[in-house]
Protein backbone atom coordinates (compact mmCIF):
# COMPACT_ATOMS: atom_id res chain seq x y z
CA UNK A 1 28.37 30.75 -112.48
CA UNK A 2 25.81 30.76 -109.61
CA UNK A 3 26.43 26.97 -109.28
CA UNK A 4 30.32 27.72 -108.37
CA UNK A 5 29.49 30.79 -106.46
CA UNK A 6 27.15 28.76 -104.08
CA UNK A 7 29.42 26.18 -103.81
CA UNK A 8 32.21 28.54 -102.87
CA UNK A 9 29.98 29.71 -100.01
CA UNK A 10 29.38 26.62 -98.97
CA UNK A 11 32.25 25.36 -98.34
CA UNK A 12 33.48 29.23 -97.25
CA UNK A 13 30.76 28.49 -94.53
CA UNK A 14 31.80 24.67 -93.56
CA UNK A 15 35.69 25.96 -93.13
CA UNK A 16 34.70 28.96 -91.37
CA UNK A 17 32.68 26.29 -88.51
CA UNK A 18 35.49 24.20 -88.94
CA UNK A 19 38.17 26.96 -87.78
CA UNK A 20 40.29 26.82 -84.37
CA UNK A 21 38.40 29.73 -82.31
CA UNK A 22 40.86 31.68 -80.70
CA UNK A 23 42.45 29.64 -77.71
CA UNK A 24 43.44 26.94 -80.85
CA UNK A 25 41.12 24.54 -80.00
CA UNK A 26 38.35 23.26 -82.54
CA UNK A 27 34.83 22.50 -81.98
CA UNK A 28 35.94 18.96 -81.13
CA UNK A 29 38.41 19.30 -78.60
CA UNK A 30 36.13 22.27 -77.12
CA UNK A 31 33.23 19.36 -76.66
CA UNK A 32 36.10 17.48 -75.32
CA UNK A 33 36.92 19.90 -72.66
CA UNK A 34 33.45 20.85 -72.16
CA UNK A 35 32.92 17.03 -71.02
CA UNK A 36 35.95 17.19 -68.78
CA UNK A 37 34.96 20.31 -66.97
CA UNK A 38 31.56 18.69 -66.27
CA UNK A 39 32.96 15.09 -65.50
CA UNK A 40 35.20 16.97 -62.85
CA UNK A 41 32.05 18.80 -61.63
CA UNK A 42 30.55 15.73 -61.44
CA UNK A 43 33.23 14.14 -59.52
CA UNK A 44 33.89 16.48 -56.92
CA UNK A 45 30.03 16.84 -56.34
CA UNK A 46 30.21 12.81 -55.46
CA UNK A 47 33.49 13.33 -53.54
CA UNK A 48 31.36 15.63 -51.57
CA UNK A 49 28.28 13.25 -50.61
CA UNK A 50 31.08 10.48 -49.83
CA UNK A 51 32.40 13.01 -47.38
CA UNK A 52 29.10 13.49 -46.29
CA UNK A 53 28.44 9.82 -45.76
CA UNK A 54 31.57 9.27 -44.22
CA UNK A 55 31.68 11.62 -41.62
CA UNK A 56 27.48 10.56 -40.99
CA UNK A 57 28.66 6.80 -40.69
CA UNK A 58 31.07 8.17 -38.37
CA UNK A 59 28.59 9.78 -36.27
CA UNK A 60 26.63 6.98 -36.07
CA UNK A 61 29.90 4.63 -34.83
CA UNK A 62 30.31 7.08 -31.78
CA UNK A 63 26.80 6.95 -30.90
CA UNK A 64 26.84 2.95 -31.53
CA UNK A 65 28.69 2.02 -27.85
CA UNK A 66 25.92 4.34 -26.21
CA UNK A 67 22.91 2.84 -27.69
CA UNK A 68 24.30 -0.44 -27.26
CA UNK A 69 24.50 0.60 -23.42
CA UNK A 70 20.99 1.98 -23.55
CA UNK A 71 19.54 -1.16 -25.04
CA UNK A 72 21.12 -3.00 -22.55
CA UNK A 73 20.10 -1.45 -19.28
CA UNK A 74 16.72 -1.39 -21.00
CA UNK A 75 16.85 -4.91 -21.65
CA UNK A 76 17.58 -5.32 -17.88
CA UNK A 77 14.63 -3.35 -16.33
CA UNK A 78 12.67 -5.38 -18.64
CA UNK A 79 14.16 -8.92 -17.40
CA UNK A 80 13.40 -7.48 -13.78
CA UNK A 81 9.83 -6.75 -14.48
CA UNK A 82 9.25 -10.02 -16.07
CA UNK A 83 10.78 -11.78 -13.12
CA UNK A 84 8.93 -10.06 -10.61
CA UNK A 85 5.47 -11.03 -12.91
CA UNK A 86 6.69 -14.33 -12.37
CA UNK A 87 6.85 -14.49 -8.89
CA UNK A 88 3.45 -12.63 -8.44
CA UNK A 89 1.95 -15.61 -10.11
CA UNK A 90 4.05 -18.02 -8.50
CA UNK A 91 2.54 -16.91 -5.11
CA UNK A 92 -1.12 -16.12 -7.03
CA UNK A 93 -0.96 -19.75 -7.88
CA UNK A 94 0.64 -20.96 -4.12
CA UNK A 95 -2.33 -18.94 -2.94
CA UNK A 96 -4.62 -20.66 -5.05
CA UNK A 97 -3.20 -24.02 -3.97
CA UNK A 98 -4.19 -23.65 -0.18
């Protein structure tokens, strides 16, 4: 008799865990959904930082023509120095020559 009453909890107990909860959904389809709300989560989280990137790489595009400007007025004033270097031992070694 206590063998058949225990077993009647038992499986009292496993039906009772097995049981829709109230929205109709059982433990299965609630993992289900659980893993859907955070895979959606998850996706709009990266959708964000793509943004992010995006509008970064963006940035850097607009600021691309003005660097490219910079380097090259830099890289100008540079070839001037160098070619005046030149010259001053051109005539250092003219000097040298008389």
């Amino acid at each position: 008799m206590k063998r058949t009453a225990m077993i009647g909890m038992l499986l009292a107990a496993c039906l009772a865990a097995c049981q829709k909860s109230n929205d109709g959904m059982g433990p299965a389809q609630q993992a289900g959904k659980t893993l859907d709300e955070v895979g959606a989560k998850a996706a709009d989280k990266v959708h964000e930082e793509v943004g992010k990137a995006d509008a970064a790489a963006a940035q850097a595009r607009a600021k691309a023509p003005e660097a490219v400007e910079q380097a090259r007025h830099n890289l100008d004033k540079v070839t001037d120095k160098v070619g005046q270097k030149v010259e001053e031992a051109g005539q250092k070694l003219r000097q040298d020559a008389k």
